[in-house]
C-alpha atoms as a PDB file:
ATOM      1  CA  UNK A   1     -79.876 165.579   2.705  1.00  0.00           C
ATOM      2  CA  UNK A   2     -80.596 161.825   2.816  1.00  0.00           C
ATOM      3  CA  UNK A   3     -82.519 161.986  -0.930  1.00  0.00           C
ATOM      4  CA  UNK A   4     -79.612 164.132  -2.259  1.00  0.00           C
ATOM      5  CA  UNK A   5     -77.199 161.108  -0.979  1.00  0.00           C
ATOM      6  CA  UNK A   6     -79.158 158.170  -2.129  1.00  0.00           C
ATOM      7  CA  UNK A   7     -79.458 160.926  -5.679  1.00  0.00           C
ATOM      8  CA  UNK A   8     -75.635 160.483  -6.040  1.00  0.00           C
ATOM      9  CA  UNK A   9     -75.505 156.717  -4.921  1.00  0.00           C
ATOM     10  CA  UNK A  10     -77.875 155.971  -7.632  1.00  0.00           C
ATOM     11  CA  UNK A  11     -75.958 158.299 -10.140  1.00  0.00           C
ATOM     12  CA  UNK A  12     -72.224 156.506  -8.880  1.00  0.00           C
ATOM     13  CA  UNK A  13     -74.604 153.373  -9.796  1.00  0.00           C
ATOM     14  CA  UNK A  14     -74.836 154.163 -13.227  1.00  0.00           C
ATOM     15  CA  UNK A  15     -71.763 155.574 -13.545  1.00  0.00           C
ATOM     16  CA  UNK A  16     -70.493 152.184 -12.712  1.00  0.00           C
ATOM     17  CA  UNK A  17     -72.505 150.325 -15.471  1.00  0.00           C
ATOM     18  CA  UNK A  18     -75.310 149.149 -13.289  1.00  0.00           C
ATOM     19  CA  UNK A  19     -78.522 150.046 -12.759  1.00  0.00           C
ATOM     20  CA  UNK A  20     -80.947 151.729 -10.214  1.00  0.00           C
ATOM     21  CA  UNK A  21     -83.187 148.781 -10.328  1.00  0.00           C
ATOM     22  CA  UNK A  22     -80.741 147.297  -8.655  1.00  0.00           C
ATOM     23  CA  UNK A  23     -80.233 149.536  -6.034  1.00  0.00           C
ATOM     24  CA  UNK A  24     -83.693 149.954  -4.811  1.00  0.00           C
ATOM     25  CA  UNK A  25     -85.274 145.935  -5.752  1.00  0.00           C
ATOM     26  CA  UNK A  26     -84.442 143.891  -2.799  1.00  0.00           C
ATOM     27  CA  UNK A  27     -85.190 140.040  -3.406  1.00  0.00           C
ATOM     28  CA  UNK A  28     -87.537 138.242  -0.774  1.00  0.00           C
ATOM     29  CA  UNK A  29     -87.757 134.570   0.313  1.00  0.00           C
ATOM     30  CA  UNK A  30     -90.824 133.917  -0.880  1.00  0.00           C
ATOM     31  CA  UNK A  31     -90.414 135.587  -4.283  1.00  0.00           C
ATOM     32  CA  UNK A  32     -91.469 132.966  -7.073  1.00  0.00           C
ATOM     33  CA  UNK A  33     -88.974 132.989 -10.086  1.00  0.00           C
ATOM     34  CA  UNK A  34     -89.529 131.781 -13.396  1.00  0.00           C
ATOM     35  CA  UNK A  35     -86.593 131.613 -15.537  1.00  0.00           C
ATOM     36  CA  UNK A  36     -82.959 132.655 -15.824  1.00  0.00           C
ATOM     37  CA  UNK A  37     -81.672 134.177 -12.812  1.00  0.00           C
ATOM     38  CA  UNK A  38     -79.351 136.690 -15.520  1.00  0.00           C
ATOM     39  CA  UNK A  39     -82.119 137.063 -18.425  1.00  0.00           C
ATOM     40  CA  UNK A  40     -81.442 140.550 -19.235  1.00  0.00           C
ATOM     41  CA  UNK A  41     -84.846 141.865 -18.747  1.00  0.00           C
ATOM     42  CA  UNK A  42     -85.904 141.297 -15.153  1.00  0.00           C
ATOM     43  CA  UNK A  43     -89.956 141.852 -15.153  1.00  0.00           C
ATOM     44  CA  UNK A  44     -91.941 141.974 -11.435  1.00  0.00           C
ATOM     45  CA  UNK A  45     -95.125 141.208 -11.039  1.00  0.00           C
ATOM     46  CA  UNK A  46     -97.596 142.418  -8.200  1.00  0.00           C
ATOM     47  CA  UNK A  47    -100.728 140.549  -8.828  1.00  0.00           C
ATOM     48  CA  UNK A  48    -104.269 139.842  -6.135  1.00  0.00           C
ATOM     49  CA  UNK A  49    -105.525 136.418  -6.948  1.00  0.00           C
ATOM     50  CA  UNK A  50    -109.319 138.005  -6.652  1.00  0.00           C
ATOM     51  CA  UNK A  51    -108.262 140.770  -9.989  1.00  0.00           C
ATOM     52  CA  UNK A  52    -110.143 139.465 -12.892  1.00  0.00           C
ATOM     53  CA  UNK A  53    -107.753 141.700 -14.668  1.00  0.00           C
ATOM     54  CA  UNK A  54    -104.739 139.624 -13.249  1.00  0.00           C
ATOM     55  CA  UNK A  55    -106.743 136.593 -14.150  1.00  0.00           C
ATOM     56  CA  UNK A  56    -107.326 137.435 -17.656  1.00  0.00           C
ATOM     57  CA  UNK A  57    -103.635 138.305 -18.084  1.00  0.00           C
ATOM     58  CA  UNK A  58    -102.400 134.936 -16.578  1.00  0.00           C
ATOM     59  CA  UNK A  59    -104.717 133.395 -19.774  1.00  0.00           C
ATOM     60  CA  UNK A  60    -104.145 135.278 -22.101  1.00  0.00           C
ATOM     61  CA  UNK A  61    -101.108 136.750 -22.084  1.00  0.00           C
ATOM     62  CA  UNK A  62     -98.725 135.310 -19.526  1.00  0.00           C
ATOM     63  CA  UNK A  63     -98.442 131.780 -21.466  1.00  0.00           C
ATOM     64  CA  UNK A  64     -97.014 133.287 -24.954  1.00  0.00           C
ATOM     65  CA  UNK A  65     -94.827 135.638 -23.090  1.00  0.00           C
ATOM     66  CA  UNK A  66     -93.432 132.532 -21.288  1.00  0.00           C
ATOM     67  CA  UNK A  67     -93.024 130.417 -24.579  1.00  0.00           C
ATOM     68  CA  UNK A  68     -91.228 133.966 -26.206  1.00  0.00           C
ATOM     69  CA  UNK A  69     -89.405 135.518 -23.481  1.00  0.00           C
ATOM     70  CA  UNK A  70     -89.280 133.548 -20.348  1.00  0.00           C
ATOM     71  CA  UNK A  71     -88.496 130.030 -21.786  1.00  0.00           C
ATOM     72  CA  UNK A  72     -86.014 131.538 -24.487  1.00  0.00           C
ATOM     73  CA  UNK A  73     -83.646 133.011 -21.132  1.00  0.00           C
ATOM     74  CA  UNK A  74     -84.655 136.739 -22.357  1.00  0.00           C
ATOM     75  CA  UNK A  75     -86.890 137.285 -18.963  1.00  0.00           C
ATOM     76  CA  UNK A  76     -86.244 136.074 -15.592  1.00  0.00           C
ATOM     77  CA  UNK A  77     -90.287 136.521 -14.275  1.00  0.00           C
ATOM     78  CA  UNK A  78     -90.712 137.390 -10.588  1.00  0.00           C
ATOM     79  CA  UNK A  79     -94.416 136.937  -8.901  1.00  0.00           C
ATOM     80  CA  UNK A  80     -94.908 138.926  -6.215  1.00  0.00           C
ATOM     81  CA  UNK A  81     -98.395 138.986  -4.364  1.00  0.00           C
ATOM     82  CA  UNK A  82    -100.313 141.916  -3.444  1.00  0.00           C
ATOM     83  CA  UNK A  83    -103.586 140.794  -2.314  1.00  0.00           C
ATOM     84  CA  UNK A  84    -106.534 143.326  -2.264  1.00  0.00           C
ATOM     85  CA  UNK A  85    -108.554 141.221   0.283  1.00  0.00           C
ATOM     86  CA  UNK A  86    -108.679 138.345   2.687  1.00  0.00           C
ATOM     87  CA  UNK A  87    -109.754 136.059   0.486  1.00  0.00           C
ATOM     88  CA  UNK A  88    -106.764 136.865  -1.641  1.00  0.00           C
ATOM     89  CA  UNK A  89    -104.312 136.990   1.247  1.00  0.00           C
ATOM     90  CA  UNK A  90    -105.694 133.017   2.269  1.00  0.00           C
ATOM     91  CA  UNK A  91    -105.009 132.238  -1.378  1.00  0.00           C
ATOM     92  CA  UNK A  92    -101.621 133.417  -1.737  1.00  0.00           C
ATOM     93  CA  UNK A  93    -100.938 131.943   1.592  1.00  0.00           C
ATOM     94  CA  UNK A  94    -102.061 128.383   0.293  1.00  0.00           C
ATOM     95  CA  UNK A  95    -100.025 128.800  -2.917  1.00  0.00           C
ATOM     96  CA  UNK A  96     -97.144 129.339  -1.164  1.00  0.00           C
ATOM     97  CA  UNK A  97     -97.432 126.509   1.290  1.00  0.00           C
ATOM     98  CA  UNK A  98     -98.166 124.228  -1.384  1.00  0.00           C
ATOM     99  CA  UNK A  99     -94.505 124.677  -2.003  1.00  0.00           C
ATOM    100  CA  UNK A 100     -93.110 123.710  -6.086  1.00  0.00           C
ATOM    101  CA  UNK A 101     -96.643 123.640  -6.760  1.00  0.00           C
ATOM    102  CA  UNK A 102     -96.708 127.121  -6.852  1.00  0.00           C
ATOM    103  CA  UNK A 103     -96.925 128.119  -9.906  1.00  0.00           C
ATOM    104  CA  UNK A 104     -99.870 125.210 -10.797  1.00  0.00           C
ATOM    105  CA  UNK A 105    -101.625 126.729  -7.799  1.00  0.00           C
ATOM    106  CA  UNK A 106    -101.566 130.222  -8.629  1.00  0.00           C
ATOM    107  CA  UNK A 107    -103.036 129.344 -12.532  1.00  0.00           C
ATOM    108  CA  UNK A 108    -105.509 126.818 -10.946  1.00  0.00           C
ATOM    109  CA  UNK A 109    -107.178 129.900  -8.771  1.00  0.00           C
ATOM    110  CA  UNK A 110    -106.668 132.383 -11.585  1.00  0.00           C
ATOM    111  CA  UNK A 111    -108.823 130.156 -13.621  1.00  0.00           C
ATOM    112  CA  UNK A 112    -111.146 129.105 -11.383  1.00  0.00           C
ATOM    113  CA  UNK A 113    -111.328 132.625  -9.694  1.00  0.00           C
ATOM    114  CA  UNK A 114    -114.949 133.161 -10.528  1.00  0.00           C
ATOM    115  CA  UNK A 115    -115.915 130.240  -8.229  1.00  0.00           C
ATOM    116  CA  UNK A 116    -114.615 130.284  -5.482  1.00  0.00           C
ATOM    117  CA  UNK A 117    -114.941 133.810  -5.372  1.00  0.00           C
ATOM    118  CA  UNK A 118    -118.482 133.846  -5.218  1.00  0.00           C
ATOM    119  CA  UNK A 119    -118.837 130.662  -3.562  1.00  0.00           C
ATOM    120  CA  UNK A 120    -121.428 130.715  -0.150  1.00  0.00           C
ATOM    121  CA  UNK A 121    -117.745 129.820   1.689  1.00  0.00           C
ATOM    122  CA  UNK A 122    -114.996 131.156  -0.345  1.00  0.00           C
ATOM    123  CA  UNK A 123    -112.436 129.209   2.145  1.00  0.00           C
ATOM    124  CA  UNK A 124    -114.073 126.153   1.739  1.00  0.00           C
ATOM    125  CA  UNK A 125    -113.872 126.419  -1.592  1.00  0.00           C
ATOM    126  CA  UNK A 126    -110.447 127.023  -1.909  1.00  0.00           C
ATOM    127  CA  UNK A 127    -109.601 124.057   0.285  1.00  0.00           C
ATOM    128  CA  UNK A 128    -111.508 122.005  -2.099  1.00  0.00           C
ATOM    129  CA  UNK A 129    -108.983 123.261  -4.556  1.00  0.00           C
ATOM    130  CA  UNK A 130    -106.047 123.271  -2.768  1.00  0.00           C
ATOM    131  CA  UNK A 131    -107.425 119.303  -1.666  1.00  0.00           C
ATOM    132  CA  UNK A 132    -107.421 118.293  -5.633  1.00  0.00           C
ATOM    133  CA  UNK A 133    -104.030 119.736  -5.845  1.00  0.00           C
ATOM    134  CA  UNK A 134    -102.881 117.409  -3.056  1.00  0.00           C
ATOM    135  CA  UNK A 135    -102.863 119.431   0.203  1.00  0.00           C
ATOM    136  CA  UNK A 136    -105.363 118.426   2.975  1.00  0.00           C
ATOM    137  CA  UNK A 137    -107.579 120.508   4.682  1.00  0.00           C
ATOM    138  CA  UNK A 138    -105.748 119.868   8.059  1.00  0.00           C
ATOM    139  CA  UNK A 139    -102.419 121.212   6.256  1.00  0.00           C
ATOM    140  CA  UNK A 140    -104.431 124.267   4.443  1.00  0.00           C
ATOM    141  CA  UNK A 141    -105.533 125.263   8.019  1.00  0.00           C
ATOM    142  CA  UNK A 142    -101.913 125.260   9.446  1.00  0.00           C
ATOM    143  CA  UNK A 143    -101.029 127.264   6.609  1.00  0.00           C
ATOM    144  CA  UNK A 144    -103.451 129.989   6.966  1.00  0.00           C
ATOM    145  CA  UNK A 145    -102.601 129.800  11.269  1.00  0.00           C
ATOM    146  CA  UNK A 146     -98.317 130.749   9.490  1.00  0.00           C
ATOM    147  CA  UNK A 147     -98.345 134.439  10.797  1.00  0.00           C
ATOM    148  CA  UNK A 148     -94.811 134.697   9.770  1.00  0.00           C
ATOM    149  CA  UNK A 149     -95.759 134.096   5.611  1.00  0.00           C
ATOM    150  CA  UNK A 150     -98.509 136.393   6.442  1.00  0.00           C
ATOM    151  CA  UNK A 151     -96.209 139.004   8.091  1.00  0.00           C
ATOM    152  CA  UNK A 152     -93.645 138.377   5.250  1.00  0.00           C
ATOM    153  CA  UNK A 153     -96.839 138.662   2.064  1.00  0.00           C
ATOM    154  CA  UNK A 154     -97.319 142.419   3.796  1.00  0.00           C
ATOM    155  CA  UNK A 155     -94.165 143.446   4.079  1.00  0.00           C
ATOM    156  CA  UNK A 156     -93.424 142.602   0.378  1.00  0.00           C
ATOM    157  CA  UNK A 157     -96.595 144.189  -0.265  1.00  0.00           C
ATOM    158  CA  UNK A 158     -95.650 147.523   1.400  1.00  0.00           C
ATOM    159  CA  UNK A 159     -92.573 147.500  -0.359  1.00  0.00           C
ATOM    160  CA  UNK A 160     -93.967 147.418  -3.566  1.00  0.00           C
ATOM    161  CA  UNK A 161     -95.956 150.326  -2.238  1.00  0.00           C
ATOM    162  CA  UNK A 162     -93.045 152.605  -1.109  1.00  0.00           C
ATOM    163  CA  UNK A 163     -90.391 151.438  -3.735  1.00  0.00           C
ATOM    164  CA  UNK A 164     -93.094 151.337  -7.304  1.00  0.00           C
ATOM    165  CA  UNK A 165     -96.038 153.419  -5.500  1.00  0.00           C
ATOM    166  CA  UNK A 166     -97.913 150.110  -6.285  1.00  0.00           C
ATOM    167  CA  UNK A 167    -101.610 150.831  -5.813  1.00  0.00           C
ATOM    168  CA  UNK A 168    -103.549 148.500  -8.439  1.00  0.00           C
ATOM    169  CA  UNK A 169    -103.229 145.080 -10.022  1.00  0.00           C
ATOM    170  CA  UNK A 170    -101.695 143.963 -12.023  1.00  0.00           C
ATOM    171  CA  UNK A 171     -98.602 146.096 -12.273  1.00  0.00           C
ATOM    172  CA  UNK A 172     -95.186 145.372 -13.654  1.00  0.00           C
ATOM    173  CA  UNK A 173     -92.477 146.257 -12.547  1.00  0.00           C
ATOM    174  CA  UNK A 174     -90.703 145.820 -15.957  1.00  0.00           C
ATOM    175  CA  UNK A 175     -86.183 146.167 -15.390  1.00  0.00           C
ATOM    176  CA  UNK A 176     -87.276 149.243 -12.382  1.00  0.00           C
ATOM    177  CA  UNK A 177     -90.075 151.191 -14.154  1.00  0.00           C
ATOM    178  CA  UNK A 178     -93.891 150.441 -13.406  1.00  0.00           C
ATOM    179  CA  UNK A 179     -96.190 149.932 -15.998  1.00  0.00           C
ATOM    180  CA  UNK A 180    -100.020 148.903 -14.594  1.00  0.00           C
ATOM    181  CA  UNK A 181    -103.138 147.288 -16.222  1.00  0.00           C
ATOM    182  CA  UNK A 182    -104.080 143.675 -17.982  1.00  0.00           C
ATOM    183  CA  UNK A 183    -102.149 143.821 -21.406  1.00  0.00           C
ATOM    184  CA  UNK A 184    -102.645 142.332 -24.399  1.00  0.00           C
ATOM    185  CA  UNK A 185    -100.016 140.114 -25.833  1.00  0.00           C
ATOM    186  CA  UNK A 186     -98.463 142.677 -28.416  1.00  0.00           C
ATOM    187  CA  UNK A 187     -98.288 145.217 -26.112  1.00  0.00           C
ATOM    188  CA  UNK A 188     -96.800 143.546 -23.197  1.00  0.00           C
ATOM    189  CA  UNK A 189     -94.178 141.967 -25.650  1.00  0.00           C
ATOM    190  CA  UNK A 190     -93.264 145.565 -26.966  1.00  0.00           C
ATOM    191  CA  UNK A 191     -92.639 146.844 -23.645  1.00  0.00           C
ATOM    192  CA  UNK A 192     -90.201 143.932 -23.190  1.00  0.00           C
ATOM    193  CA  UNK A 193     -88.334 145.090 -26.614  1.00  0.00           C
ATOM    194  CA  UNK A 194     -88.149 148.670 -25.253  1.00  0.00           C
ATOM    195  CA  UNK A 195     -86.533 147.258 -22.013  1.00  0.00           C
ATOM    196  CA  UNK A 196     -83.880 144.970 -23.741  1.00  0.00           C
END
């Protein structure tokens, strides 16, 4: 009974000109947005900052889309977290804390994932990081102590599971429909044509 109601509250949805997406996407407070809060294509992504695969799309893809879609008000670009491991989870954590450094954290461990990833103390490593981006090892360790952020990364991370049946990284989540895997530039960009 309750999936045959939510069936006709997502039909009444469209009826209505919107869409499902957003009926079932619930913003969270520690979602990082890049551009235009109404860009027309709204694009999700659900990323573990120890996936070489996300890493290799943050280089080589993510910057042109930005310049093409994000920058131009045609995608408003949501980061999500979904760490696949500790080491992940204390890196997300640290990104957040560092507050509008976000974003230049996030691309600073994507780049340099390969270190301190295999480094003989991973954490240490990414305080060292976290240190040249201006946050000291005695605020790093408070942040990694913030059970609520951790609480709140999970719970964003389980609703990716329930609401996209997230299960790998990276996936998109491009205007409600998942799409999954490292793409190259051409094909990410006709995906975005295709949504618009």
């Amino acid at each position: 009974m309750r999936k045959f109601l939510s069936s006709l509250a997502v039909a009444a949805l469209m009826l209505s000109g919107g869409t499902a997406f957003a009926a079932t996407d619930k913003s969270w407070g520690i979602d990082e947005v890049l551009g235009k809060a109404n860009a027309p294509i709204t694009v999700i992504e659900y990323s573990s900052l120890t996936c070489p695969h996300c890493a290799k799309f943050h280089s080589d893809t993510l910057p042109q889309v930005k310049k093409d879609w994000i920058d131009t008000g045609k995608v408003k670009y949501i980061v999500r977290d979904f760490p696949l491991d500790g080491l992940a989870q204390a890196a997300a954590m640290i990104s957040h804390c560092s507050g509008d450094r976000y974003f230049a954290f996030v691309d600073t461990f994507f780049h340099s994932q390969a270190n301190w990833e295999h480094a003989a103390n991973p954490v240490d490593a990414l305080k060292g990081i976290a240190r040249l981006g201006g946050m000291p090892a005695d605020e790093v360790d408070k942040c990694l102590q913030d059970r609520q952020l951790l609480n709140e990364i999970e719970a964003r991370k389980e609703d990716g599971e329930k609401v996209y049946s997230i299960d790998s990284t990276p996936t998109f989540v491009i205007n409600g429909k998942a799409v999954s895997g490292d793409k190259p530039y051409e094909e990410f960009a006709k995906l975005l044509k295709d949504a618009h």
